[in-house]
Protein backbone atom coordinates (compact mmCIF):
# COMPACT_ATOMS: atom_id res chain seq x y z
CA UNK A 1 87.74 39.12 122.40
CA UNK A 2 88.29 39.97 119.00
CA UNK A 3 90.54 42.73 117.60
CA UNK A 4 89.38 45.30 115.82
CA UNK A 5 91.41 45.70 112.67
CA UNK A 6 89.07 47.29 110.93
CA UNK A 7 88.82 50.40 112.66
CA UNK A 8 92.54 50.57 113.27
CA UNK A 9 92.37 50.55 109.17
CA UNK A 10 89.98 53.64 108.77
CA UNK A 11 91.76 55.65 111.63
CA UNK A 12 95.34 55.15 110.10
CA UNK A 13 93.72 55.72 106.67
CA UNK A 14 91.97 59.01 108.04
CA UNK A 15 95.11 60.52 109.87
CA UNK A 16 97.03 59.74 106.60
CA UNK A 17 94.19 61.89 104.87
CA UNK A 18 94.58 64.39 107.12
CA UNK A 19 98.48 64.71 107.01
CA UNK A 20 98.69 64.93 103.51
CA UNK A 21 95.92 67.35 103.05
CA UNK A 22 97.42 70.14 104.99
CA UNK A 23 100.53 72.17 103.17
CA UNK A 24 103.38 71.15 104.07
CA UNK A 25 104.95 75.10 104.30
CA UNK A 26 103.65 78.29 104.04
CA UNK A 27 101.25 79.10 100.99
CA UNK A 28 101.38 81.42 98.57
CA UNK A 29 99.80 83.35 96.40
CA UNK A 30 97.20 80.83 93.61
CA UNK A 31 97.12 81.19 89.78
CA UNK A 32 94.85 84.05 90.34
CA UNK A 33 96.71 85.95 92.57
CA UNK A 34 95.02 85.76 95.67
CA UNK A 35 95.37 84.04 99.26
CA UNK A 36 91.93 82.25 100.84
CA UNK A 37 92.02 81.91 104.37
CA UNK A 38 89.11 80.22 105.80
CA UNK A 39 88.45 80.93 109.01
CA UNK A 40 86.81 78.48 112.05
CA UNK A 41 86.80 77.63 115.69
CA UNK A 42 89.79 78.17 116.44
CA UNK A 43 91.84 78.56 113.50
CA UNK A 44 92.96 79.73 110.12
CA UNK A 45 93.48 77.58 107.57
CA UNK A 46 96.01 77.75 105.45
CA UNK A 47 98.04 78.90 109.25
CA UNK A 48 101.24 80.20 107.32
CA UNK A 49 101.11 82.44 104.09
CA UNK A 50 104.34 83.80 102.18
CA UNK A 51 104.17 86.56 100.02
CA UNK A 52 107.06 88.69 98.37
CA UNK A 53 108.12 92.05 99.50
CA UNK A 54 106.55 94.86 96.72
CA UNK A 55 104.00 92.39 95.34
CA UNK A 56 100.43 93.24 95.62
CA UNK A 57 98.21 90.89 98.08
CA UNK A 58 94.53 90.28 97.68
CA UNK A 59 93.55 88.30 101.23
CA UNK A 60 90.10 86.45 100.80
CA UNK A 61 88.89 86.19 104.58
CA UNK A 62 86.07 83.67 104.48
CA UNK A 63 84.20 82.83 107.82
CA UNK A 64 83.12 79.12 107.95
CA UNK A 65 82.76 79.06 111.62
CA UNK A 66 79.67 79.35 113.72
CA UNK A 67 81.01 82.61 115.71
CA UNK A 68 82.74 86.02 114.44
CA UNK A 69 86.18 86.33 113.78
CA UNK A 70 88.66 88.91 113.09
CA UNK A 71 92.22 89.08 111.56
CA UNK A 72 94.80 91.16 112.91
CA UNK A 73 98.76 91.11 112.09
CA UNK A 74 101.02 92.27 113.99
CA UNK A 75 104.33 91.74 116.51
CA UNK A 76 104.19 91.77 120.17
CA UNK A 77 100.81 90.92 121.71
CA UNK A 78 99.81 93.27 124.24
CA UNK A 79 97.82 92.10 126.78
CA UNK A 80 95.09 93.97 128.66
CA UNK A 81 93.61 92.56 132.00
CA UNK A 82 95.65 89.48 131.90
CA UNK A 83 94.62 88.74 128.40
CA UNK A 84 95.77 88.37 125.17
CA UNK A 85 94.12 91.67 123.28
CA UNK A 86 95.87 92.59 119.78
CA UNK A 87 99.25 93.81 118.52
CA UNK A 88 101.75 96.87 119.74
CA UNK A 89 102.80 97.00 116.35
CA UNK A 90 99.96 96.48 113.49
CA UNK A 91 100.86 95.70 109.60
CA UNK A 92 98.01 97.96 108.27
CA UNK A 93 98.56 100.60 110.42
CA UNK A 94 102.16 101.40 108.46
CA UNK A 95 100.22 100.10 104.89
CA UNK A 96 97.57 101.29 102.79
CA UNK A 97 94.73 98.52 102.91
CA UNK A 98 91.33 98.22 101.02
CA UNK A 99 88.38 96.22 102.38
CA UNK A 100 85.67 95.11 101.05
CA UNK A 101 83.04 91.86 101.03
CA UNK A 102 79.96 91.42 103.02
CA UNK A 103 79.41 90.84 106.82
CA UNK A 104 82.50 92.00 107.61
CA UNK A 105 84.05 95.34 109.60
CA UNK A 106 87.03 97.33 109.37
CA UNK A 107 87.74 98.57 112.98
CA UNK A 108 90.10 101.31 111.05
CA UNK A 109 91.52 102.75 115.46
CA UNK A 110 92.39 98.25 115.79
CA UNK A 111 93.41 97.66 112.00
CA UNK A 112 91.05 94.72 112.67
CA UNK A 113 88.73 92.66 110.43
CA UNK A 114 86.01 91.13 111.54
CA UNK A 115 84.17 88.97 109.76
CA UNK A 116 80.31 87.66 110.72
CA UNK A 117 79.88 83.79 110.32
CA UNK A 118 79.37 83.14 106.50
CA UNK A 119 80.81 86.44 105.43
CA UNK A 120 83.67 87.27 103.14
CA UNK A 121 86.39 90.06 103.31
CA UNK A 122 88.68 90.80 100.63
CA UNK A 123 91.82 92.54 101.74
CA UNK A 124 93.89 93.95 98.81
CA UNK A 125 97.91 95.82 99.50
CA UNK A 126 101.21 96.54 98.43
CA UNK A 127 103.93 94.94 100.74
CA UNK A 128 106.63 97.90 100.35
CA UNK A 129 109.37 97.35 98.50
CA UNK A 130 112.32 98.10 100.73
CA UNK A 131 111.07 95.33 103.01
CA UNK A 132 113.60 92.83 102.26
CA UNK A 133 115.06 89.74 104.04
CA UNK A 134 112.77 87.72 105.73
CA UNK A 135 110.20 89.17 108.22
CA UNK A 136 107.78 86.98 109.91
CA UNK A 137 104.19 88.60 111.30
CA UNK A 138 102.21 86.81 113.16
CA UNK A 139 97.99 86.15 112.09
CA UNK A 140 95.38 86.39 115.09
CA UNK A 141 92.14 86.36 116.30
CA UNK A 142 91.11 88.29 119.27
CA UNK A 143 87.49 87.77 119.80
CA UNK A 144 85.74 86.80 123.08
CA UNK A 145 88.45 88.48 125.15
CA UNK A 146 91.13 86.97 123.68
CA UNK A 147 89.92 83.17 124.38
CA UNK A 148 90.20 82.48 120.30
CA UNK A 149 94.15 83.54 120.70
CA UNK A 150 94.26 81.68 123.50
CA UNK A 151 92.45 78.68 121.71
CA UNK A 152 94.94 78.80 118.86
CA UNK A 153 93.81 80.79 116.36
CA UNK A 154 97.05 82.36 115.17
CA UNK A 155 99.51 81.90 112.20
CA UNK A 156 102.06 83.90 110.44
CA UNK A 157 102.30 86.28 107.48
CA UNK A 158 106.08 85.70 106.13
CA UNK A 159 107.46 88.51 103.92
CA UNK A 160 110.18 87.10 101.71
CA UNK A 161 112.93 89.20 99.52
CA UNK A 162 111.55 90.66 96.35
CA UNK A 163 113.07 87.73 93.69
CA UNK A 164 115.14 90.17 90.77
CA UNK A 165 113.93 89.11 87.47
């Protein structure tokens, strides 16, 4: 029997592809002063994003998967039926938030975004000002019942101190 370095090779090679692809922390915002999060079975990629309290955020949702997905953030899942089925407490329901894309919905009673497969929602607001320290809100996707929580598809939203000039 012979062994088979070769594929040993291209799997260490691809896992070492893999690891140093992904950020290694939460991402902030680009150049142009916006956040992509794509958006696939069952996750969001980048998972973590930072952003500074009082700076303006412009979210680019973009649905790559082959289903719908939506993007809530919030605290404290609530559960309904035995499954996982939003937030108690919702980030845009305390903000001002504007939407806007194509094949996408605002559910404005959820504070949910739901995005069609190949659609794009942009998601621009003001993080208040007086939210200082760090708070941590937690990204997720409630579609199908809850199975695309329950598959993983979660992340935070980390709010860091406004930096003084």
């Amino acid at each position: 029997m012979k062994p088979r370095i070769g594929g040993l090779v291209i799997v260490i090679l691809v896992l070492g592809i893999t690891a140093c692809a992904q950020p290694a922390g939460p991402v902030g915002p680009g150049p142009s002063g916006e956040i992509r999060i794509i958006m696939t079975e069952y996750k969001f990629q980048p998972s973590a994003i930072q952003v500074k309290a009082g700076q303006e955020v412009r979210l680019v949702l973009m649905n790559r998967g082959k289903k719908a997905h939506e993007l809530l953030i919030g605290r404290g899942v609530k559960m309904e039926e035995g499954k996982p089925a939003g937030y108690h407490e919702n980030l845009f329901a305390s903000i001002q938030v504007q939407v806007s894309g194509e094949n996408f919905e605002y559910e404005e009673d959820e504070h949910a975004v739901k995005v069609e497969p190949g659609g794009t929602a942009i998601l621009v607001f003001t993080v208040p000002k007086g939210w200082s320290g760090e708070l941590v809100w937690e990204m997720g996707c409630f579609e199908d019942n809850g199975v695309h929580y329950e598959e993983g598809m979660k992340g935070q939203l980390i709010i860091i101190k406004e930096v003084s000039p």
